[in-house]
Each structure stands twice: as structure tokens, then as C-alpha cells.
Protein backbone atom coordinates (compact mmCIF):
# COMPACT_ATOMS: atom_id res chain seq x y z
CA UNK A 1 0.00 0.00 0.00
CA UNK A 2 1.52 3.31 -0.58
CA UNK A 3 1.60 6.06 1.78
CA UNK A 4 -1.13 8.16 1.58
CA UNK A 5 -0.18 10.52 4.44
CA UNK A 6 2.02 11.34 7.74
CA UNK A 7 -0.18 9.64 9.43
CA UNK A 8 0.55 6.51 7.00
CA UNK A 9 1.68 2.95 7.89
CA UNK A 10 5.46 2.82 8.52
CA UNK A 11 6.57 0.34 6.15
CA UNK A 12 5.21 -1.72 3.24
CA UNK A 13 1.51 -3.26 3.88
CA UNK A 14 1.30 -3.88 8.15
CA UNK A 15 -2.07 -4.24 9.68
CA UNK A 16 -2.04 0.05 10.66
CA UNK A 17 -2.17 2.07 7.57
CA UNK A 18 -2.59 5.04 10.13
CA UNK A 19 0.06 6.08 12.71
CA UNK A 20 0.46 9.67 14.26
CA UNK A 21 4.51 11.00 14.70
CA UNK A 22 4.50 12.82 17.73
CA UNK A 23 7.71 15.09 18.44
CA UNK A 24 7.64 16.47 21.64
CA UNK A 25 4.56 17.52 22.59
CA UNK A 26 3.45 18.66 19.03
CA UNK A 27 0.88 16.26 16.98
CA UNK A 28 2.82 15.99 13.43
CA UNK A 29 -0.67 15.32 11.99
CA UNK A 30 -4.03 15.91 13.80
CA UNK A 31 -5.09 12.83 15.58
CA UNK A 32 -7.94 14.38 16.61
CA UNK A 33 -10.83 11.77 17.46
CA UNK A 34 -14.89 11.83 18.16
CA UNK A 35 -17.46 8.90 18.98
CA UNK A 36 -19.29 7.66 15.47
CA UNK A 37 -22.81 9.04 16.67
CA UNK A 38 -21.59 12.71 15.82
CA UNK A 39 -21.31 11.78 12.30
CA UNK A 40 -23.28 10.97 9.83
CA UNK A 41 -22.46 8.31 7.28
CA UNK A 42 -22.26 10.70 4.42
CA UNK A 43 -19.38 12.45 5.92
CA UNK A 44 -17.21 8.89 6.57
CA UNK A 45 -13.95 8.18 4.95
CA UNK A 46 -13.22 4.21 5.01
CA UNK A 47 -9.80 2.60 5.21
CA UNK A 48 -10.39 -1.45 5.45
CA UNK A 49 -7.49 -3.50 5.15
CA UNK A 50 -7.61 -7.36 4.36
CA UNK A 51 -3.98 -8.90 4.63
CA UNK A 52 -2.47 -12.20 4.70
CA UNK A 53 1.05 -12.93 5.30
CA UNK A 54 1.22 -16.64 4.46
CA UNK A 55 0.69 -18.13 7.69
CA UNK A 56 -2.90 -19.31 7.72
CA UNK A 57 -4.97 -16.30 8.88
CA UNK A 58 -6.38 -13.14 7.41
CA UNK A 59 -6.55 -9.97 9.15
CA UNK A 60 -9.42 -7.48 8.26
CA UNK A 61 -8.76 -4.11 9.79
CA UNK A 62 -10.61 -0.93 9.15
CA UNK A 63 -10.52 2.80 10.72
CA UNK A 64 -13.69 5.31 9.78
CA UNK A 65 -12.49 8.91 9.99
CA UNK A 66 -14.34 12.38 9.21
CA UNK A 67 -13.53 13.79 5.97
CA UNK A 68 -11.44 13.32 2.97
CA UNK A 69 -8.31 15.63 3.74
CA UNK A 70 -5.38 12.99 4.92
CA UNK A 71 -3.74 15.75 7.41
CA UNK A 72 -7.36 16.64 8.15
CA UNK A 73 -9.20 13.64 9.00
CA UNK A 74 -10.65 12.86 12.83
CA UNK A 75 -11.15 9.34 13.77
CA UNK A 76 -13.86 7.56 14.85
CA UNK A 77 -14.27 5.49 17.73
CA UNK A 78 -17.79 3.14 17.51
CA UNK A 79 -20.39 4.47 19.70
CA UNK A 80 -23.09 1.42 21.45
CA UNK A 81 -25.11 0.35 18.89
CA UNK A 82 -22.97 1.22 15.70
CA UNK A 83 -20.75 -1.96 14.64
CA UNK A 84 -18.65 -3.14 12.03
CA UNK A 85 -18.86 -6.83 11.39
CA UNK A 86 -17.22 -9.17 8.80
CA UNK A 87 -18.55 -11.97 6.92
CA UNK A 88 -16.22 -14.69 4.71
CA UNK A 89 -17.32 -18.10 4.00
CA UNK A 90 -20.17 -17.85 5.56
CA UNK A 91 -18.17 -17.20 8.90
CA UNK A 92 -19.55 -13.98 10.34
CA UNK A 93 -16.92 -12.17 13.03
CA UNK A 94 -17.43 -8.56 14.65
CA UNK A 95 -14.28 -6.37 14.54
CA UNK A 96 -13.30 -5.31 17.46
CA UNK A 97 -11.75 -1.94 18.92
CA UNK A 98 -7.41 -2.79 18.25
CA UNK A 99 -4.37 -0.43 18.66
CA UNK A 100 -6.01 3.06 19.63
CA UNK A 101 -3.27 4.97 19.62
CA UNK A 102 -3.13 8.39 20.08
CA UNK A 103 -6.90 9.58 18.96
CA UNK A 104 -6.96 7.12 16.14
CA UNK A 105 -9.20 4.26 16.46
CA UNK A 106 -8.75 0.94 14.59
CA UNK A 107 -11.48 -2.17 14.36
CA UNK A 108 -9.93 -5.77 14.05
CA UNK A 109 -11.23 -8.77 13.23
CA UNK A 110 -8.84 -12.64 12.39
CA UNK A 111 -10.19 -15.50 10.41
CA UNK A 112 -8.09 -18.90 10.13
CA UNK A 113 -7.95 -19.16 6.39
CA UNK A 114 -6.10 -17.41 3.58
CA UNK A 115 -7.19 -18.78 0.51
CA UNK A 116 -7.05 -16.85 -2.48
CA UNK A 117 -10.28 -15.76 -4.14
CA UNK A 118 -12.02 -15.84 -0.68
CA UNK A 119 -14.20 -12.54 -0.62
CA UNK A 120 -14.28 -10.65 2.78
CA UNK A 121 -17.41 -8.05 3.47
CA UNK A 122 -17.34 -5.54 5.81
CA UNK A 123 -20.43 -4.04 6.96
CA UNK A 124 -21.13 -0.77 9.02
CA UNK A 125 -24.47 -0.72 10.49
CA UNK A 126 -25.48 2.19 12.36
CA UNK A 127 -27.93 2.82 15.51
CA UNK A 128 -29.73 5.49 13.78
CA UNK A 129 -28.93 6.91 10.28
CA UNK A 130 -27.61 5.39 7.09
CA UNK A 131 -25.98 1.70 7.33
CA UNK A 132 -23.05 0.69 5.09
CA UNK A 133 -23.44 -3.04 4.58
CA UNK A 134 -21.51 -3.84 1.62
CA UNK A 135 -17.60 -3.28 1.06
CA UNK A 136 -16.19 -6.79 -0.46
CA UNK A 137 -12.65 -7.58 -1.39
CA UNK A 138 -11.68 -10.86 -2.70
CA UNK A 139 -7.93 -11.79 -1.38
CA UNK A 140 -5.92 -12.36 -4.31
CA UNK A 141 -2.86 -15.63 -4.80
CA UNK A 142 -0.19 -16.10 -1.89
CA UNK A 143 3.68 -17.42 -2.74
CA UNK A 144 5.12 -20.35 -2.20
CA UNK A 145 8.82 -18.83 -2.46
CA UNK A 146 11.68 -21.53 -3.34
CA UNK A 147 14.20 -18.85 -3.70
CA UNK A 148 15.80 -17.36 -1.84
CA UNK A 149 16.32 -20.03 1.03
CA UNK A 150 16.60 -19.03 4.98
CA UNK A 151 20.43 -20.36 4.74
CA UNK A 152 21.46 -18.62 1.48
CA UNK A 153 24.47 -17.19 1.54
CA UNK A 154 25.51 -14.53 -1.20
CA UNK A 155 28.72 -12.65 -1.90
CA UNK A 156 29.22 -9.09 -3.43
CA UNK A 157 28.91 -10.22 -6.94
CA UNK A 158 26.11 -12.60 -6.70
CA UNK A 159 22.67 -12.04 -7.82
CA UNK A 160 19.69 -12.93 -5.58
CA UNK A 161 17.62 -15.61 -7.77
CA UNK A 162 13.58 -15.17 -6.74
CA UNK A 163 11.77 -17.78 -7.31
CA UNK A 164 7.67 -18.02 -7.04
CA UNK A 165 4.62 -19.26 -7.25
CA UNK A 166 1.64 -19.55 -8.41
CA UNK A 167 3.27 -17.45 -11.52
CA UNK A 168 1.12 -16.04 -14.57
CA UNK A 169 -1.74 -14.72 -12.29
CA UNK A 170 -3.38 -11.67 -13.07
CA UNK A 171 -1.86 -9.53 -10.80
CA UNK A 172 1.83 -8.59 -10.96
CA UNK A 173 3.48 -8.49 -7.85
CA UNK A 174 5.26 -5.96 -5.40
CA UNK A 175 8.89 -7.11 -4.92
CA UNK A 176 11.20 -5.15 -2.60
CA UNK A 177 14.63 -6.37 -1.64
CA UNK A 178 16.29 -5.13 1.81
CA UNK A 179 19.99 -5.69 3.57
CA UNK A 180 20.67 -4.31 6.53
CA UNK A 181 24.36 -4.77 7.62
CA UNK A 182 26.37 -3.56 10.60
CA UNK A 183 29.01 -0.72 10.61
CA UNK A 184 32.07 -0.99 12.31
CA UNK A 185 30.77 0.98 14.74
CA UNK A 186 28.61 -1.38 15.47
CA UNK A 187 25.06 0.52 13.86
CA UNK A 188 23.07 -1.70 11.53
CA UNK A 189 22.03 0.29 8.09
CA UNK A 190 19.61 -0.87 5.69
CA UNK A 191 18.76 -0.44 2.50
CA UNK A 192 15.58 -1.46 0.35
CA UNK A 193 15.20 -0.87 -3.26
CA UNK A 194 11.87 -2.27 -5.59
CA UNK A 195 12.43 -4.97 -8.37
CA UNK A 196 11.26 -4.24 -11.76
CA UNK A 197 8.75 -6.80 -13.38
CA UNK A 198 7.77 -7.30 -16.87
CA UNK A 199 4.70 -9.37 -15.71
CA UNK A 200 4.31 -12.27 -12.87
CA UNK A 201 6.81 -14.58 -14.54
CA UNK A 202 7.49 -16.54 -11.91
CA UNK A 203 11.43 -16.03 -12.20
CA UNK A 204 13.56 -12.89 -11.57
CA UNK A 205 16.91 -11.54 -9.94
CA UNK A 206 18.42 -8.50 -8.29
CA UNK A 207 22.16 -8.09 -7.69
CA UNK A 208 23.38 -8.07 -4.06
CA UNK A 209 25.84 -4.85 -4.70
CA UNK A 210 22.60 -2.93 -5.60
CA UNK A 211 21.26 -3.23 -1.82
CA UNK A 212 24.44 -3.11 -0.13
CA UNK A 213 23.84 -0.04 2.42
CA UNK A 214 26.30 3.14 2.15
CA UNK A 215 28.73 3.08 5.07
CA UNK A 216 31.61 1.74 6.56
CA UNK A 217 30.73 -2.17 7.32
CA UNK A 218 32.12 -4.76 9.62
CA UNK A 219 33.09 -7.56 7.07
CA UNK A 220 33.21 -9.70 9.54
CA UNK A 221 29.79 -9.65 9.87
CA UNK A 222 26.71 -11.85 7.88
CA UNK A 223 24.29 -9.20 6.51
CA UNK A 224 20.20 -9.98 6.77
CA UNK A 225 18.87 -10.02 3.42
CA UNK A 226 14.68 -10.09 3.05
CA UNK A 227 12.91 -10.27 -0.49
CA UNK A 228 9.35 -8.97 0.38
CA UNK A 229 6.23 -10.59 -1.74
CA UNK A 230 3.25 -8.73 -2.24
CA UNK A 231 0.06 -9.22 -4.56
CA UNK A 232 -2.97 -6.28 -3.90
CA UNK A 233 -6.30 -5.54 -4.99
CA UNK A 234 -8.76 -2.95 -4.67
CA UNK A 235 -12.37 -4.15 -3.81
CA UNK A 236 -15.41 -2.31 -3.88
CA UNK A 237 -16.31 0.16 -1.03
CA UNK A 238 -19.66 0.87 -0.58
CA UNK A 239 -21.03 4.03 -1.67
CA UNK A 240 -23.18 5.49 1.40
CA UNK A 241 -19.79 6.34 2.60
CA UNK A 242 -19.81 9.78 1.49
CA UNK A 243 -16.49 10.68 1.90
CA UNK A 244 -14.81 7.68 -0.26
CA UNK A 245 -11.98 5.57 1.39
CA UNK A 246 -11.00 2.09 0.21
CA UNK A 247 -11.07 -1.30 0.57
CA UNK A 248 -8.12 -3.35 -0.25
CA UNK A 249 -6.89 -7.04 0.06
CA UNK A 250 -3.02 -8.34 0.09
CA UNK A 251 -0.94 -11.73 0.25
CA UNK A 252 2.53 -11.14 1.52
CA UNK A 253 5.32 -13.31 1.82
CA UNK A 254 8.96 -12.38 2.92
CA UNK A 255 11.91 -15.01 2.23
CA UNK A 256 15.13 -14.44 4.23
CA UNK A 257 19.25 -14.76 3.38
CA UNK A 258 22.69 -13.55 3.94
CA UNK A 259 25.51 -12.08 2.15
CA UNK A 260 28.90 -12.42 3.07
CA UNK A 261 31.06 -8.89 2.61
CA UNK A 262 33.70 -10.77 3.24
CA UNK A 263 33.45 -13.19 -0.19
């Protein structure tokens, strides 16, 4: 997911697309916060998340905020007798108040399946005024990763083979590849650059020397290497939300290795 504002997730698709910097005691964004039963649904903005990261589970989170100015927006905590519930194969869950932090409130709800092509509706139905029963993503293909390996060890002048599958689906994935090594002063850097992808092949590479962090490193030293999967898909919000939003599903994978400065 990209970031859509300061208040964005830290990082590439986590669970909280939202998160306020605070310096000091001055609010880098707003943060600011009321109870659901000040607003009407025509003046909601919807963020719903559905992500799976390749161990079983899903995990549908949402946050409903006033407005559609990023900087701008005040979030919603549910008042009695507004909810949002999911529903996915037939398994209906209620999502459930997770990580307020700092004024923003965030609804969570876990299912123990990730297939792909299951379809995950979230519904907002309100005490008194308009309901909003009908925002449905279907979560697209996972990875099954063969390469890189957990005990791959690269030099300099390697390149990274990435292996995948299912390959050929209809959406091309999100590849980023990271290295964080340690300086001689003992600091670990990092560095994380995309790869480039004609289509979902199946099959690429990166070279190790184009993630190797700026600095002076202890070669003595193994540096992590991650290769982060990701396939996304907008869904369909639904429209009584008068202030737009979106709903959107991803499969992530991450494969770890090493590279030897020393080779």
C-alpha cells in the first residue's frame, strides 16, 4: 500500500495504515478523534485493510475517519449500537476496537484461512442513520517462495535468484529487496530498493551490490537479506460512505538470506 499521508503505515503493507509521529509535545498530523454518533455516514472516509502474510490467517482491519483531507481527518471510535462486522465463507466475526493509539481508532477482526479468491465483506451498520453493509474484497494468490532459502548465503557479486509461485496470475506483484548490515561501529544500516517486473513470470533476480547499504561495514559480519512478496487488490467500497476511502486485500510473503562482505 503506498503512503497516503504522515499519518501513514510505517513500512510496506502492516495491519495500521494510520500512525500519528508525535515530536515532543506537538501532533505531526491531527489525531484528533470523536465517537461515530456525531457523524453521519455521508461524511465517513473508510480505510479497510484485508492482509495475509502466508501463515494461515487473514486480518481485516478498518478505521472510519471524518472527511477526505489525509492531514485533516478525525477518527472515529464506535459508539453502542454502531458496529462493524465481517462476513467470509459464511463465517460472520465482529471487529473489534485494536491499537487506539493516540486519537486514532482501529477495528480488528482474524479468520483462520487465507485462501485466495475468498471474498471478505465488511459491513457498518449504524444505531440510527444510514448503514453501510456492503464493502467486499476478494484476497488475491499467496507465494510459495523456493528462492531465496533461509540459509542462502551470497557474496558481493552474486545475484539474488527469486523464485515463485503460483506465476502467470493476473496480478503482478510488489517485490522489494532489503539488507541491513552492521558498521564498524557497530550501527546496523539498511537499504531497500523495488524490483522491476515485466509481468508475474514466476522467475527474476536482483544483484546483491545494488542493496548493499552506504557506510563503513564490519566484514566480519553476515548481513540480513529479506525479499518482500506482495500481490494487492482494490475491492469495492460501498457508496453510502460519502467521503470515499478504500477497501483493499493483500498476500505477503517475505523469504530471508545472507551475504557475506567478506566473499
Amino acid at each position: 500500500m503506498a503512503l497516503s499521508d504522515v499519518c501513514a503505515n510505517l513500512g510496506f503493507m502492516t495491519s495500521y495504515r494510520h500512525a500519528c509521529i508525535i515530536f515532543g509535545v506537538t501532533a505531526f498530523c491531527g489525531c484528533s478523534s470523536t465517537t461515530s454518533d456525531n457523524v453521519a455516514t455521508q461524511g465517513i472516509h473508510a480505510d479497510i485493510d484485508v492482509f495475509a502474510n502466508g501463515n494461515g490467517t487473514t486480518v481485516v482491519d478498518a478505521e472510519l475517519e471524518v472527511g477526505s483531507d489525509g492531514l485533516g481527518r478525525t477518527s472515529l471510535q464506535l459508539s453502542p449500537g454502531d458496529t462493524l462486522t465481517v462476513t467470509a465463507n459464511g463465517i460472520q466475526k465482529p471487529m473489534l476496537e485494536d491499537f487506539s493509539f493516540i486519537g486514532r481508532f482501529r477495528y480488528v477482526a482474524s479468520f483462520d484461512f487465507d485462501d485466495a479468491g475468498t471474498m471478505f465483506t465488511v459491513s457498518f451498520v449504524r444505531n440510527n442513520g444510514m448503514n453501510a453493509p456492503n464493502s467486499n474484497v476478494t484476497l488475491p494468490d499467496g507465494f510459495n517462495v523456493t528462492s531465496p532459502q533461509s540459509n542462502d548465503v551470497f557474496s558481493q557479486a552474486d545475484d539474488i535468484p527469486i523464485v515463485w509461485t503460483p506465476a502467470d496470475t493476473s496480478i503482478v506483484p510488489s517485490i522489494h529487496v532489503s539488507l541491513s548490515c552492521t558498521t564498524t561501529s557497530g550501527l546496523m544500516f539498511t537499504d531497500t530498493d523495488p524490483v522491476t517486473l515485466s509481468g508475474d513470470t514466476g522467475v527474476t533476480s536482483y544483484p546483491v551490490a545494488a542493496v548493499i547499504p552506504i557506510g563503513t561495514l564490519d566484514t566480519s559480519r553476515l548481513c540480513e537479506g529479506e525479499v518482500h512478496f506482495s500481490r494487492s487488490q482494490r475491492g469495492n467500497l460501498d457508496p453510502n460512505y460519502g467521503e470515499g476511502g478504500d477497501i483493499i486485500a493483500e498476500h505477503i510473503e517475505r523469504a530471508q538470506f545472507f551475504v557475506d562482505l567478506s566473499l
